[in-house]
Protein backbone atom coordinates (compact mmCIF):
# COMPACT_ATOMS: atom_id res chain seq x y z
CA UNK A 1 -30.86 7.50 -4.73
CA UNK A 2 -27.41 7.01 -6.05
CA UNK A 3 -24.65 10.08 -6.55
CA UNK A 4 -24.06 11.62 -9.21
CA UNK A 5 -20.96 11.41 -11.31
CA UNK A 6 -18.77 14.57 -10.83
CA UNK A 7 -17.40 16.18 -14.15
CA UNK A 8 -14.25 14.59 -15.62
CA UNK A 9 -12.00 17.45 -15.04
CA UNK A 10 -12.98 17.38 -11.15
CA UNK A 11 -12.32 13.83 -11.18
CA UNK A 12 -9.17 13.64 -12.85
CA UNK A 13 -8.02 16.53 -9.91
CA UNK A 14 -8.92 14.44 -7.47
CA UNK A 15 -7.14 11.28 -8.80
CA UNK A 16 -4.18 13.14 -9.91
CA UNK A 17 -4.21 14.55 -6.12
CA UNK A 18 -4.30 11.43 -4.76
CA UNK A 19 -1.87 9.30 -7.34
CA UNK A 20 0.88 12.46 -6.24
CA UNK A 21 0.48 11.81 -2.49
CA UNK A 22 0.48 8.15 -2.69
CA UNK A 23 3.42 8.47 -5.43
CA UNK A 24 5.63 10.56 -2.51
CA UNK A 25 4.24 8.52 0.38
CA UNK A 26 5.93 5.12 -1.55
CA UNK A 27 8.60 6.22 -2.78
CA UNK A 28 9.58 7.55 1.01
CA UNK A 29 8.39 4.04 2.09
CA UNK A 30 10.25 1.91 -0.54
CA UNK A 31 13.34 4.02 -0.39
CA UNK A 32 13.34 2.97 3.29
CA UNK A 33 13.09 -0.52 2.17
CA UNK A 34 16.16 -0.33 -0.86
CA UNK A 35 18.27 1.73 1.70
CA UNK A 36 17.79 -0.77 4.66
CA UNK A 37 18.93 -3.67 1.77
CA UNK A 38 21.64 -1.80 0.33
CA UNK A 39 23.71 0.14 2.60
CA UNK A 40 21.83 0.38 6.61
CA UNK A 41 23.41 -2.64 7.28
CA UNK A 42 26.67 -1.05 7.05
CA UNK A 43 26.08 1.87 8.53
CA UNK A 44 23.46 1.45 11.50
CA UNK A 45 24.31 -1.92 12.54
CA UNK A 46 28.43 -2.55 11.62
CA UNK A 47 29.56 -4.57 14.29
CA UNK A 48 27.62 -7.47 13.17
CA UNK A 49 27.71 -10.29 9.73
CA UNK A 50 26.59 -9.06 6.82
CA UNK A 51 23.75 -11.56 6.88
CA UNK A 52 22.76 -10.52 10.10
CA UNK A 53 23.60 -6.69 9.57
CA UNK A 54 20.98 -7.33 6.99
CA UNK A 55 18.75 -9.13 8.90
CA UNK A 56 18.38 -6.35 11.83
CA UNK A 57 18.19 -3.24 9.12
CA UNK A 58 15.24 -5.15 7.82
CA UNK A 59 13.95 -5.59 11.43
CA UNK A 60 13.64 -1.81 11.19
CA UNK A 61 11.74 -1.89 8.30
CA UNK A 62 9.46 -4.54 9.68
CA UNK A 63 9.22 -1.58 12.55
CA UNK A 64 7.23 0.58 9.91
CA UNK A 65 4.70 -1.74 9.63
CA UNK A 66 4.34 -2.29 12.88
CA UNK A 67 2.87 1.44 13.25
CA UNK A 68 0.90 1.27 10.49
CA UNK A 69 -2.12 -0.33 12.06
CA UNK A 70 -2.12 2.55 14.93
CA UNK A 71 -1.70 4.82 12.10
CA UNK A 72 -5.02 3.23 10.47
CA UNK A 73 -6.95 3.58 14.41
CA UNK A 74 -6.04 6.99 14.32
CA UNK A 75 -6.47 7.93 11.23
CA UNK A 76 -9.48 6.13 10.08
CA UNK A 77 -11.48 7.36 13.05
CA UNK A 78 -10.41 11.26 12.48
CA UNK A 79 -11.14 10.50 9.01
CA UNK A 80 -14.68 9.43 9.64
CA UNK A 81 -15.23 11.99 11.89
CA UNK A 82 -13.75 14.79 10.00
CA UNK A 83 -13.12 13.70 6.94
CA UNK A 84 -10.79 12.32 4.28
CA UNK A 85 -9.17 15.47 2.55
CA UNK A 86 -7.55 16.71 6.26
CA UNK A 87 -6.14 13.56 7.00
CA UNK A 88 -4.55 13.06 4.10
CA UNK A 89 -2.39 16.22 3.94
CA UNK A 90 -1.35 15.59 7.77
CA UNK A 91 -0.37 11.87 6.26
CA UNK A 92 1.87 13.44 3.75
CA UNK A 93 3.78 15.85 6.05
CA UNK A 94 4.19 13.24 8.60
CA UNK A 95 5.84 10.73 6.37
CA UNK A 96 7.93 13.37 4.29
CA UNK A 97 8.93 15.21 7.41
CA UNK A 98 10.39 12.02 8.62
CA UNK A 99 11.88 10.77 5.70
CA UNK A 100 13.58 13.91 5.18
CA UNK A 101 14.88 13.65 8.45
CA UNK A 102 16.43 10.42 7.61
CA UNK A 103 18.98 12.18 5.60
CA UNK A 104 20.19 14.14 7.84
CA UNK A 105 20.77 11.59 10.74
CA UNK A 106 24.08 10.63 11.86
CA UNK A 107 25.71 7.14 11.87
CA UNK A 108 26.85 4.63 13.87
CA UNK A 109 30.18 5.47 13.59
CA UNK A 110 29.06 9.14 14.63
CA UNK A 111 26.91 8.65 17.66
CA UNK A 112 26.82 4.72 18.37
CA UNK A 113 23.99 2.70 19.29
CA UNK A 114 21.94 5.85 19.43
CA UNK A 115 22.08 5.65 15.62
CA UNK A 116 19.88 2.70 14.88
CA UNK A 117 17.21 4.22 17.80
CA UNK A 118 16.88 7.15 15.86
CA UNK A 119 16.31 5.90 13.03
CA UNK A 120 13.89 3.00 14.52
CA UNK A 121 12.18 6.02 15.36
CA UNK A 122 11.88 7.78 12.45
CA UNK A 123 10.70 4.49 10.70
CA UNK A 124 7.83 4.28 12.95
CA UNK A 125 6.31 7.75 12.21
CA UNK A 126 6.82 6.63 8.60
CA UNK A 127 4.55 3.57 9.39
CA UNK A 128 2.01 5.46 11.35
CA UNK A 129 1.78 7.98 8.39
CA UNK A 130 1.37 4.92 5.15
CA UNK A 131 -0.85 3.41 8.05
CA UNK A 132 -3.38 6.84 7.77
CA UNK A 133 -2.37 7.62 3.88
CA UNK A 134 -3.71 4.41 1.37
CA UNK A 135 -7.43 4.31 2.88
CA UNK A 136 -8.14 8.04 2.52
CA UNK A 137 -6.32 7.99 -0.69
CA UNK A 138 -8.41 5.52 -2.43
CA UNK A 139 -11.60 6.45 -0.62
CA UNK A 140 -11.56 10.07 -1.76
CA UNK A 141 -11.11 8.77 -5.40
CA UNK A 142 -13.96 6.29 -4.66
CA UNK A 143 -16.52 8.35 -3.05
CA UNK A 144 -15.69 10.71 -5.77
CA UNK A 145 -16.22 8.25 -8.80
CA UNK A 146 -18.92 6.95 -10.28
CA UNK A 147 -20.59 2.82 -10.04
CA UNK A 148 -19.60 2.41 -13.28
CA UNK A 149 -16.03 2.54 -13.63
CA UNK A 150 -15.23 2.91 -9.97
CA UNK A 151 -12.46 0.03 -10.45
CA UNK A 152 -10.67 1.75 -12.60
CA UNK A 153 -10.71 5.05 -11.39
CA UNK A 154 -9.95 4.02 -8.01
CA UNK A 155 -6.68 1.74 -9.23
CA UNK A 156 -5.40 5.18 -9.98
CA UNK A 157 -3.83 5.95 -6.36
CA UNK A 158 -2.65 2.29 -6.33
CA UNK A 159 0.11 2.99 -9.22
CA UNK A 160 1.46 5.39 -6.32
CA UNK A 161 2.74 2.41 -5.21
CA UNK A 162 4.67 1.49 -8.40
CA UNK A 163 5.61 5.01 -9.09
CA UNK A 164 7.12 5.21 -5.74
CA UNK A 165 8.97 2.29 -6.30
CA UNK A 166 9.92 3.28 -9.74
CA UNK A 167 11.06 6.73 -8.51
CA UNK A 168 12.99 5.71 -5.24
CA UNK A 169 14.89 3.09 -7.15
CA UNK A 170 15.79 5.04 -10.18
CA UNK A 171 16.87 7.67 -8.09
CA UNK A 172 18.93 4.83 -6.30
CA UNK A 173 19.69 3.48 -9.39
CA UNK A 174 21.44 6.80 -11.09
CA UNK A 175 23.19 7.36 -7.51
CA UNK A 176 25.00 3.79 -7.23
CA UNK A 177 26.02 4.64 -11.43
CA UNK A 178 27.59 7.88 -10.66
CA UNK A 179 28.92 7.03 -7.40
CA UNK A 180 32.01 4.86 -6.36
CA UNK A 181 30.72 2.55 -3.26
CA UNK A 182 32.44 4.68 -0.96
CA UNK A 183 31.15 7.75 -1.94
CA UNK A 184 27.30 6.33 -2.24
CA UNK A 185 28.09 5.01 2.01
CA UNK A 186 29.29 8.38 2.81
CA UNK A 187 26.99 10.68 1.50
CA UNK A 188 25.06 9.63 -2.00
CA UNK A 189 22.58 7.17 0.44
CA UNK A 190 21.10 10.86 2.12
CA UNK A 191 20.50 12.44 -1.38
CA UNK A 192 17.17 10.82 -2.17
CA UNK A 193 16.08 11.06 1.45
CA UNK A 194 16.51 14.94 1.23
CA UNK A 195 15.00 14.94 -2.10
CA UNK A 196 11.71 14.21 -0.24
CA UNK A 197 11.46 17.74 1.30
CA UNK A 198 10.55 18.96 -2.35
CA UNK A 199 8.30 16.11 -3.42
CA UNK A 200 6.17 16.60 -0.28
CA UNK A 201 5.90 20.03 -1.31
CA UNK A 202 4.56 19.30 -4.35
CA UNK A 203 1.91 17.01 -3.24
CA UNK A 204 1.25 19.91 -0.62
CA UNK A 205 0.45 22.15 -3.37
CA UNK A 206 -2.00 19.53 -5.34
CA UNK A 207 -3.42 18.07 -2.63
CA UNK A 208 -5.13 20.77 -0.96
CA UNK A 209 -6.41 22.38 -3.82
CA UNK A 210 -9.26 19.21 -4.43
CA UNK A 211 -12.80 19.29 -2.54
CA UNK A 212 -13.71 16.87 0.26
CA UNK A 213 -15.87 13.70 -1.19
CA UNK A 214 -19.32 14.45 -1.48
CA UNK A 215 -20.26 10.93 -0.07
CA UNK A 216 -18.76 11.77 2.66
CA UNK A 217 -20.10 15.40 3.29
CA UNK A 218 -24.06 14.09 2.66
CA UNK A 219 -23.12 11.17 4.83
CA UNK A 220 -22.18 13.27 7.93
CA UNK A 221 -25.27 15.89 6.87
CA UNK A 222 -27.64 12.95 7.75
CA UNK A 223 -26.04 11.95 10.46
CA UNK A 224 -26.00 15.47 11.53
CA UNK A 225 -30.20 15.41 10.95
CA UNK A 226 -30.82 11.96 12.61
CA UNK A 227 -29.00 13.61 16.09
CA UNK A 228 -31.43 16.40 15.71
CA UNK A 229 -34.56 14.22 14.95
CA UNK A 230 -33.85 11.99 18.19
CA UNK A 231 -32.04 14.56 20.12
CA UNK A 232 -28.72 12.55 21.10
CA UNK A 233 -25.39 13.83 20.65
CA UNK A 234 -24.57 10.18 20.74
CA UNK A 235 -22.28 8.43 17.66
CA UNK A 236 -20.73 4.99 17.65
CA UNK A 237 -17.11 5.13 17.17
CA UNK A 238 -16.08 4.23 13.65
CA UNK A 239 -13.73 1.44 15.35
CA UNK A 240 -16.45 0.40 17.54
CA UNK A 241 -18.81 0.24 14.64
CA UNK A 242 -16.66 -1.52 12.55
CA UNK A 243 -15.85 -4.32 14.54
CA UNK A 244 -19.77 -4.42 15.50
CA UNK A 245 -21.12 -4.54 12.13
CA UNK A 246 -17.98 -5.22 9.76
CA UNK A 247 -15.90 -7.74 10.96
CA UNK A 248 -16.33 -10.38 8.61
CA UNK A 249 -15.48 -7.86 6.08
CA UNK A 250 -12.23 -6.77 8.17
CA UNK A 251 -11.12 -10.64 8.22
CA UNK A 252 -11.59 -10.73 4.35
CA UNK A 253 -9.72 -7.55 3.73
CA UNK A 254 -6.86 -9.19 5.80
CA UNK A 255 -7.10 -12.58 3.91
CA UNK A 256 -7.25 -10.85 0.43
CA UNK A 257 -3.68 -8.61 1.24
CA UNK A 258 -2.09 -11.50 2.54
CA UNK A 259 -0.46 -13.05 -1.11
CA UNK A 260 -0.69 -9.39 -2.61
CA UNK A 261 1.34 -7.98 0.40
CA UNK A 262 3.71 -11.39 0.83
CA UNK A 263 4.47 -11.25 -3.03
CA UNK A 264 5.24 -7.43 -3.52
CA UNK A 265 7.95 -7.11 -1.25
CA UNK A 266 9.21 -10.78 -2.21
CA UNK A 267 9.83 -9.36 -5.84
CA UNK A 268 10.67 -5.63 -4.67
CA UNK A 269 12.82 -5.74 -1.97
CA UNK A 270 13.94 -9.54 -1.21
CA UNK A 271 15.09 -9.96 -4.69
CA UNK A 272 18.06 -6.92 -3.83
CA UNK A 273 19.20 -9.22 -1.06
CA UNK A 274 18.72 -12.38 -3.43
CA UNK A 275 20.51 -11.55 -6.32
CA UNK A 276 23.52 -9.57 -4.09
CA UNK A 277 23.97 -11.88 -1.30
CA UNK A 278 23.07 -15.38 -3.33
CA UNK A 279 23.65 -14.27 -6.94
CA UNK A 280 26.81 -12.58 -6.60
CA UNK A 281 25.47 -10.20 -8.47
CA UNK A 282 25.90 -6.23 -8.69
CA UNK A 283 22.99 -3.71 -6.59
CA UNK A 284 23.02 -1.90 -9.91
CA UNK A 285 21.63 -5.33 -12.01
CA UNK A 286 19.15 -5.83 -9.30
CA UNK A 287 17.83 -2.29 -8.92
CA UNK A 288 17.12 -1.92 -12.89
CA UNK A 289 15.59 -4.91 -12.66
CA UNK A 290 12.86 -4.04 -10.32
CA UNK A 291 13.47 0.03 -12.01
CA UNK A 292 12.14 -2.11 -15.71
CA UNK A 293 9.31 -3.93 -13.95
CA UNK A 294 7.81 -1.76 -11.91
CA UNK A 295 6.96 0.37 -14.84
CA UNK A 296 5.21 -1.95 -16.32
CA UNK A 297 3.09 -2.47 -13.34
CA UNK A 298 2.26 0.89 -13.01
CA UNK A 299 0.67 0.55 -16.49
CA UNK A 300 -1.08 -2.38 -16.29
CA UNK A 301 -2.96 -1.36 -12.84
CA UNK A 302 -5.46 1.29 -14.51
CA UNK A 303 -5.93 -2.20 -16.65
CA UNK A 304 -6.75 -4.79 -14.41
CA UNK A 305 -8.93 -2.21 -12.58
CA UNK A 306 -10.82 -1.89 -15.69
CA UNK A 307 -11.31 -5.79 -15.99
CA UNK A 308 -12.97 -5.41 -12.33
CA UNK A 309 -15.57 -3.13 -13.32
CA UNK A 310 -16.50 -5.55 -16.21
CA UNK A 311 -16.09 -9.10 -14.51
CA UNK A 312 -16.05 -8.14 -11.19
CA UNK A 313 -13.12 -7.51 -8.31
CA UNK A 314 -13.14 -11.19 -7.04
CA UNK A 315 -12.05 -13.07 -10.46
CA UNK A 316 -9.83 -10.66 -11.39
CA UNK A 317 -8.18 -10.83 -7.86
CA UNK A 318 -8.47 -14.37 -7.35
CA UNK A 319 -6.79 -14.51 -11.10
CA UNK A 320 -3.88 -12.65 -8.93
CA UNK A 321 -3.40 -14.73 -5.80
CA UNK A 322 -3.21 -17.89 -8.13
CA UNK A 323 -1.07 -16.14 -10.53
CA UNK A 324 1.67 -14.95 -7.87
CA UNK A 325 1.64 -18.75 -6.54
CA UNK A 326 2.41 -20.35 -9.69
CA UNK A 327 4.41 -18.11 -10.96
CA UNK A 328 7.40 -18.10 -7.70
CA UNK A 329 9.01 -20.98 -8.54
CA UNK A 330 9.71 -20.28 -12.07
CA UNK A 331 10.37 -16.74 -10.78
CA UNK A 332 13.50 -18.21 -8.66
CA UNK A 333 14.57 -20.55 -11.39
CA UNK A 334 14.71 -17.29 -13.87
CA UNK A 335 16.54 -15.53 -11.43
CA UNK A 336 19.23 -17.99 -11.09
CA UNK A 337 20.37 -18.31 -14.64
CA UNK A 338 21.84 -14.92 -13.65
CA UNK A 339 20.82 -13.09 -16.63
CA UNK A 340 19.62 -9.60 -16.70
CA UNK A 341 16.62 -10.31 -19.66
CA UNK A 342 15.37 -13.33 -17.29
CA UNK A 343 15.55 -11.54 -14.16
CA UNK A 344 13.60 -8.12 -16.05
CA UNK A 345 11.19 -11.24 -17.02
CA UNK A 346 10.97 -12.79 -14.16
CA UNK A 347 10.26 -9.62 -12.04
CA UNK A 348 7.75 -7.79 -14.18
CA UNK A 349 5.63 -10.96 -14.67
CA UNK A 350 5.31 -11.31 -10.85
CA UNK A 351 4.27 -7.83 -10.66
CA UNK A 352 2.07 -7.72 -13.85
CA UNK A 353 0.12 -10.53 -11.55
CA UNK A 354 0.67 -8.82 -8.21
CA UNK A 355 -1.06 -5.97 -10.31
CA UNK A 356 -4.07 -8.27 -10.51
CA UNK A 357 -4.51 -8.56 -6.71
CA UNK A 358 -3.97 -4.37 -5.86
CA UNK A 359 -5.51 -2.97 -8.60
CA UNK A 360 -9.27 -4.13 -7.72
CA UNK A 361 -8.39 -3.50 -3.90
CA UNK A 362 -9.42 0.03 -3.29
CA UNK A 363 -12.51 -0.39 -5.00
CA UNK A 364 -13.29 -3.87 -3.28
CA UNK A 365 -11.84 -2.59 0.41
CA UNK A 366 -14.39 0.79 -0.16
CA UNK A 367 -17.10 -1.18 -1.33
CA UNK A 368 -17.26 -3.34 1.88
CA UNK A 369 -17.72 -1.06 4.55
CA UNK A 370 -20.60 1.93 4.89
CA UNK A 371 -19.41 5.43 4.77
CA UNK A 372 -19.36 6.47 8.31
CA UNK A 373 -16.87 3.48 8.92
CA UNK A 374 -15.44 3.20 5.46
CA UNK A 375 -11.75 4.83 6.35
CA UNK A 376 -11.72 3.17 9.70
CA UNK A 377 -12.99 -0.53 8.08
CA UNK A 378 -10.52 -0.10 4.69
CA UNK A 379 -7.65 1.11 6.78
CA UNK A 380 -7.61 -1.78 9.21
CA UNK A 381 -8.61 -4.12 6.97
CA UNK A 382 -5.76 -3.22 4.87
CA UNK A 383 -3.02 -2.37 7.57
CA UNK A 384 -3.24 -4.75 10.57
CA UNK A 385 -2.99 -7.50 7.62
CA UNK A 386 0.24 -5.51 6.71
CA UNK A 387 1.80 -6.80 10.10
CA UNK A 388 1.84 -10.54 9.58
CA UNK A 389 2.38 -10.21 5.92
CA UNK A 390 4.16 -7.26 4.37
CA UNK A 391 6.34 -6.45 7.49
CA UNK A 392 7.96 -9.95 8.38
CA UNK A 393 8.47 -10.73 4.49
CA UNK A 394 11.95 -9.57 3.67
CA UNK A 395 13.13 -11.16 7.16
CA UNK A 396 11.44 -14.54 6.66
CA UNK A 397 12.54 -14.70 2.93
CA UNK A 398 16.19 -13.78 3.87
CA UNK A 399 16.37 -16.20 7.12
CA UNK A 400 14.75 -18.77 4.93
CA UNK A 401 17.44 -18.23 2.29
CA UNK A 402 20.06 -18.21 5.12
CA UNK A 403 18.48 -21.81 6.59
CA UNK A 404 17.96 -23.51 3.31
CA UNK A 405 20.57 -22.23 0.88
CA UNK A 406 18.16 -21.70 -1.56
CA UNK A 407 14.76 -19.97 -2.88
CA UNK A 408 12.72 -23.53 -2.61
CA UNK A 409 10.93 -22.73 1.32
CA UNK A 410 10.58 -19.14 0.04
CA UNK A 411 8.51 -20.14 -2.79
CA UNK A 412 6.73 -21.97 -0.24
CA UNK A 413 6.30 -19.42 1.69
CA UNK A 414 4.46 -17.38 -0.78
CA UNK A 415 2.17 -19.99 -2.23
CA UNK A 416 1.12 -20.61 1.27
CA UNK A 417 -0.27 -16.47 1.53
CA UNK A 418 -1.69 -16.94 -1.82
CA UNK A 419 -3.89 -20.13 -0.64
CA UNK A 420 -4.48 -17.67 2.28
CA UNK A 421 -5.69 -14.91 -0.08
CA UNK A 422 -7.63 -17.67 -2.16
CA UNK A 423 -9.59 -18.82 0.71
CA UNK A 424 -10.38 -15.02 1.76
CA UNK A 425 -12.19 -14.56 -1.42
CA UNK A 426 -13.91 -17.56 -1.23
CA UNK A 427 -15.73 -16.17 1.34
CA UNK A 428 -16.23 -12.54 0.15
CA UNK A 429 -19.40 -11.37 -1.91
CA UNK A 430 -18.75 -9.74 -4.98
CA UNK A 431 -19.55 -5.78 -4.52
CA UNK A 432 -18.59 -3.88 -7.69
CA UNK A 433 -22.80 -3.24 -8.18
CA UNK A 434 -22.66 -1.56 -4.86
CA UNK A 435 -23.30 2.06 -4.79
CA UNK A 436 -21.39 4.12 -2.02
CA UNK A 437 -24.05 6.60 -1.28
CA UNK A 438 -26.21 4.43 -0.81
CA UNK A 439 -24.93 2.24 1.33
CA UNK A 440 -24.13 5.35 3.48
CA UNK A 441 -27.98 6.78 3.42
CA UNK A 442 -29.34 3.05 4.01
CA UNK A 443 -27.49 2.36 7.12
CA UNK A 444 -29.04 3.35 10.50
CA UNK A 445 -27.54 4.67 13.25
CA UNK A 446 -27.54 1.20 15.56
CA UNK A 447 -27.40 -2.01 12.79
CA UNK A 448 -25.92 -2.70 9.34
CA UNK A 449 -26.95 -1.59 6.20
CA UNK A 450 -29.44 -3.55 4.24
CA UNK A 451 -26.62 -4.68 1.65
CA UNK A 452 -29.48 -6.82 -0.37
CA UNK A 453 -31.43 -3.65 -1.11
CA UNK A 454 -28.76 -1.27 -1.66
CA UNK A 455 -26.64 -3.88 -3.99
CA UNK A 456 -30.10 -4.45 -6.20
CA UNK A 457 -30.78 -0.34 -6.48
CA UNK A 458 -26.81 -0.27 -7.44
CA UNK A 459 -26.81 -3.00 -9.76
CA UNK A 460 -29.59 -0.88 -11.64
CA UNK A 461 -27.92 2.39 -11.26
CA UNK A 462 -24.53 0.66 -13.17
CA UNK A 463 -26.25 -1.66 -15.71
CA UNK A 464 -27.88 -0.04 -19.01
């Protein structure tokens, strides 16, 4: 028995609830990430280079990431338990709270060393939060969607990520125009840290007024029946059910985010250090750069997402991870003719492909895992691979930069994650004919589900 598709107003609530939340949730991320590029390194760590002020004030953003796969533990098995709608609003507090509380915190030349702990601090409840936020984001639009055009409805809460970049840097971006340097160090950084406190509000509002995903509710109503029928209060932890029946899945999340995760924060973040540091060129060239290209990613993910549902998630994302690989070098060399139409170009076709890679994701990560795991497999699928690969990237660009004098072992660098993400694939099964419902009502309480059965009564269920 598959689902049934909800009515399009419910389903646009739910996507627009979830695309808000993830919006706020990146931009407080990503502002984190501009900030620690543009102006931390001044103020949290002044005693030291430049390069190396830069260096550390990315080793606090690396710190984020860190706590995201404790945030996706935590999360993912309250999420499973409890469900998906709860966890998200306690996501979106968390993360605004602390980025709001960013803004307010004191500097090195106001308290000292305490300065960089407190922020370090606040970083990692930002982490922890993102870590909890992206799998019940894109698994309430999932379980909410229908077989058919799951991909594309479920890229929706990925342009949060674009949106949030978009947003934190043109808010940067207006603030370093108005601003002398002196005034944006003293006081204009805070300004779009505090202006967090009223997004988060926002999402508040939106958020809570969508209903918990069906899949999930019939999901725990069985489970709820099969304790009564056998008379054991007994449950496998989602974690411990994951890793039981999952892992293969877990390793290919992991491999897939490897070359989208590397590549993002190559072209988002490393490219404010690059084109500063290397370029001699101004943060204000850089930022409208990324401010240009990131809106065109946000429209082409609905796109690619579309693709998926007709030619499946794998080709469209292995299309990506050999996309962002070819593309870096000629990325670099476009960058380094130091003009501002070939570094727009340069940028927004290394997103357009990135696009190719997170678009699919959600619906991919979801359709991998069985519902009583799903937020606990998606989340640390997608997180823990965030530690290796989106967390060290700005550092290992910037002290490969620093080494080599030059972009050549940073293009390197990322064509080695996309051979990562290509092999991943390689051994993933296609899912877009799965059907989530069913994979939830096949699965019994000690093995796997029967993914042969469920993917043939899906494939029926989507094709005409």
């Amino acid at each position: 028995m598959t689902s049934s598709p909800p009515d399009s107003r419910s389903l646009r609530r739910v996507v627009a609830a979830s695309l808000v939340g993830t919006t706020i949730e990146w931009y407080d991320f990503f502002l984190y990430g501009s900030a620690a590029a543009l102006v931390f390194n001044k103020l949290f760590f002044p005693d030291s280079d430049p390069l190396v002020g830069t260096l550390l004030s990315f080793l606090t953003y690396a710190v984020g990431f860190a706590a995201r796969p404790v945030g996706a533990l935590v999360f993912g098995h309250y999420g499973d338990r409890i469900g998906r709608k709860k966890l998200l609003v306690v996501s979106l507090l968390m993360m605004g709270g602390a980025t709001f509380a960013i803004g307010l915190l004191p500097t090195h030349a106001t308290v000292g060393g305490l300065a960089p702990v407190l922020l370090t601090t606040l970083r990692l409840v930002q982490g922890f939060a993102l870590g909890g936020e992206w799998g019940g984001a894109v698994l309430l639009v999932s379980e909410h969607g229908d077989a058919r055009r799951r991909g594309f409805w479920a890229s929706w809460p990925q342009t949060g990520a674009p949106a949030g970049q978009l947003l934190a840097t043109a808010v940067l971006a207006v603030l370093t125009a108005l601003l002398s340097d002196a005034a944006f160090e003293s006081w204009g950084w805070r300004v779009p840290f505090l202006l967090s406190g009223v997004l988060v509000l926002l999402g508040l509002w939106i958020r809570l007024a969508v209903d918990e995903s069906p899949v999930f509710k019939a999901a725990r109503a069985r489970e709820e029946a099969r304790k009564k029928e056998r008379d054991t209060a007994a449950e496998e932890m989602p974690l411990l059910a994951v890793l039981r029946h999952h892992w293969r899945d877990v390793l290919v999340a992991m491999g897939a985010r490897m070359a989208e995760n590397i590549s993002f924060y190559v072209l988002t973040a490393f490219i404010l250090v690059y084109a500063t540091d290397h370029l001699d060129l101004s943060q204000q060239t850089a930022l409208n750069a990324v401010l240009i290209a990131s809106a065109v990613h946000f429209a082409v993910i609905p796109m690619w997402g579309a693709l998926s549902d007709r030619v499946g998630r794998r080709p469209v994302y292995l299309l990506g991870a050999v996309g962002v690989g070819a593309w870096i070098f000629p990325y670099f060399a476009l960058l380094d003719s130091k003009s501002f139409g070939s570094m727009v170009l340069a940028t927004t076709v290394g997103l357009v492909l990135h696009g190719a890679m997170y678009a699919p994701q959600a619906a991919f990560f979801s359709e991998l895992f069985a519902t009583r795991m799903r937020y606990s497999g998606a989340s640390i699928g997608a997180q823990f691979s965030s530690v290796a690969a989106g967390a060290p990237a700005p550092m290992i660009a910037t002290a490969l930069l620093a080494e080599y004098d030059g972009p050549a072992m940073v293009g390197v660098y990322v064509i080695a994650a996309a051979l990562l993400t290509v092999l991943a694939l390689a051994c993933a099964k296609e899912t877009r004919f799965r059907d989530l419902d069913s994979v939830g009502a096949d699965e019994p309480a000690d093995g796997p589900v029967d993914e042969t059965s469920a993917g043939e009564r899906a494939r029926k269920a989507v094709q005409p």
